[in-house]
Protein backbone atom coordinates (compact mmCIF):
# COMPACT_ATOMS: atom_id res chain seq x y z
CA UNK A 1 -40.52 -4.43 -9.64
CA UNK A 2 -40.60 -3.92 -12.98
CA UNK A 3 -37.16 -3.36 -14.85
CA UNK A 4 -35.23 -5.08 -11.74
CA UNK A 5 -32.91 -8.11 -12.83
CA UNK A 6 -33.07 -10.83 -10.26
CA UNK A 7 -29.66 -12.26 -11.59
CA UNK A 8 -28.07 -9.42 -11.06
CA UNK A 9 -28.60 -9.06 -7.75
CA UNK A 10 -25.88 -11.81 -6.63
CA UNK A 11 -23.30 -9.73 -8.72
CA UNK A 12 -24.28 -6.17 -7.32
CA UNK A 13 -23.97 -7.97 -3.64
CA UNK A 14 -20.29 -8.92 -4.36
CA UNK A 15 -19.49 -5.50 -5.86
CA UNK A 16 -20.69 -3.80 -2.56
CA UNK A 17 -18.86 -5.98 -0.48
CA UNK A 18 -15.35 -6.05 -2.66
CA UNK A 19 -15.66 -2.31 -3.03
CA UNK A 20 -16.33 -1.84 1.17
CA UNK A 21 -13.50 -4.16 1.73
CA UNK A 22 -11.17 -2.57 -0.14
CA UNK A 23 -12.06 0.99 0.93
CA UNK A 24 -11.78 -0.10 4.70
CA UNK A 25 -8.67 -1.45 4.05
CA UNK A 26 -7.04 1.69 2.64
CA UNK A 27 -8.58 3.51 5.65
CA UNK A 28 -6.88 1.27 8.11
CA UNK A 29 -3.41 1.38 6.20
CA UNK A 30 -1.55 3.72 8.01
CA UNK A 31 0.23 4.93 3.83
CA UNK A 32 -3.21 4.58 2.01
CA UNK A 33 -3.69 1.45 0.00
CA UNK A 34 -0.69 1.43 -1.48
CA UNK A 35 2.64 2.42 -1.73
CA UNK A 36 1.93 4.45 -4.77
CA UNK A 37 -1.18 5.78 -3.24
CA UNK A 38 1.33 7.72 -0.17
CA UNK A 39 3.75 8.74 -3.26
CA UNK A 40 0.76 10.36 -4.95
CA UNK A 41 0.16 12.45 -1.94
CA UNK A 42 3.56 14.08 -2.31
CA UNK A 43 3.32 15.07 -5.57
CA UNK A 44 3.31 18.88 -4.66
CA UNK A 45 6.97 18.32 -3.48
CA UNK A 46 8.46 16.75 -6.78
CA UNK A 47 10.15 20.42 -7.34
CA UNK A 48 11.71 20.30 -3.91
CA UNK A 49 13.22 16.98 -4.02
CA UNK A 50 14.33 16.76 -7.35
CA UNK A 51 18.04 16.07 -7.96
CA UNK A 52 20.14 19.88 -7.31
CA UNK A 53 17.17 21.50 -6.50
CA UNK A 54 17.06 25.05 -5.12
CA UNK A 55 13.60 25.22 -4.45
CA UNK A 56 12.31 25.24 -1.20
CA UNK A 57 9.08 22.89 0.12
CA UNK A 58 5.65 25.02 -0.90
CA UNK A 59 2.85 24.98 1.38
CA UNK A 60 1.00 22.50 -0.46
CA UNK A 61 4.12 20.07 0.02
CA UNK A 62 4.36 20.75 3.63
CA UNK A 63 0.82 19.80 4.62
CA UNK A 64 0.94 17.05 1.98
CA UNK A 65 4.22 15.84 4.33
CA UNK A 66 2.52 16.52 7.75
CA UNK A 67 -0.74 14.55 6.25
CA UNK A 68 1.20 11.91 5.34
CA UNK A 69 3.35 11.50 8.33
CA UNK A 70 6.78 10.38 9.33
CA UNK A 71 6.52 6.53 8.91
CA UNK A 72 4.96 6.88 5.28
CA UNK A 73 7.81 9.41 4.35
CA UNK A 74 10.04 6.82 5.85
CA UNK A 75 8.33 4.03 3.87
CA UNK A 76 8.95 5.95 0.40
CA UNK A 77 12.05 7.60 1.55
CA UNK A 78 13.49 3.76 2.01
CA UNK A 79 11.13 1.78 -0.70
CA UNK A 80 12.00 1.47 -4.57
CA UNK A 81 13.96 3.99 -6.22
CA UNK A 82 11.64 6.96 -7.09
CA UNK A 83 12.82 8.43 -10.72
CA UNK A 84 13.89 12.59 -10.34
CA UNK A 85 13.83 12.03 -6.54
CA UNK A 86 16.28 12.82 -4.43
CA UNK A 87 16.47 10.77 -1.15
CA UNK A 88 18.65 12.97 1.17
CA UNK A 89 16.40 16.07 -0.06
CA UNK A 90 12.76 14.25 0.28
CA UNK A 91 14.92 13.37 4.00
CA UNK A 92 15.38 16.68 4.64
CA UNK A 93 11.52 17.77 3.74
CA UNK A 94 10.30 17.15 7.65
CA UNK A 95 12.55 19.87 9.07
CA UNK A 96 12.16 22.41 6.44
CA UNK A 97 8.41 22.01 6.85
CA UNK A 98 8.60 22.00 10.66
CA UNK A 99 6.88 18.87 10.65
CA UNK A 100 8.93 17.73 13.82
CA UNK A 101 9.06 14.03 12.95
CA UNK A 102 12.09 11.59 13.45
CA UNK A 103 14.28 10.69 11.17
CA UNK A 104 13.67 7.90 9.31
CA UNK A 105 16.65 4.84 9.64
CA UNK A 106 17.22 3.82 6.20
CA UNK A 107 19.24 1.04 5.25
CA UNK A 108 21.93 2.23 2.80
């Protein structure tokens, strides 16, 4: 096996199993991996939930909202403060998308 680094081998073994780890985690976490990986997914609704906005959830945002699903929007909807976001609007994103979730109890 010419070209083939014994000593490496070790190292490539704990790179497969970090990387498998970690990508069966985020598969199993009902928001992604993170909490910033579920706010990622709703970036195609910044322009409906920004502060007085008059413009109405896209298509992209509403299956970006039914993808994520009502306890993730909860979980953002209720986490850290979320610069240009509107809370009652990102709220109100599940019935003007017909997503037919509950709403979310947030602690005010």
């Amino acid at each position: 096996m010419k070209g083939f680094n014994s000593k490496a081998l070790p190292l490539m073994l704990v790179f497969v199993l970090v990387t498998t780890s970690l990508v069966q985690q985020g598969k199993s976490h009902p928001c992604g991996s993170t909490f910033f990986a579920a706010l990622v997914q709703l970036v195609p609704c910044r322009a409906a939930v920004a502060p007085f906005s008059p413009i109405p959830p896209s298509d992209a945002c509403c299956n970006a909202v039914k993808t994520l699903g009502q306890p993730c929007l909860c979980t953002l909807v209720s986490g850290p403060p979320i610069a240009g976001v509107d809370r009652n609007m990102a709220m109100q994103l599940p019935d003007k998308c017909t997503a037919n979730f509950e709403p979310c109890d947030i602690m005010k």
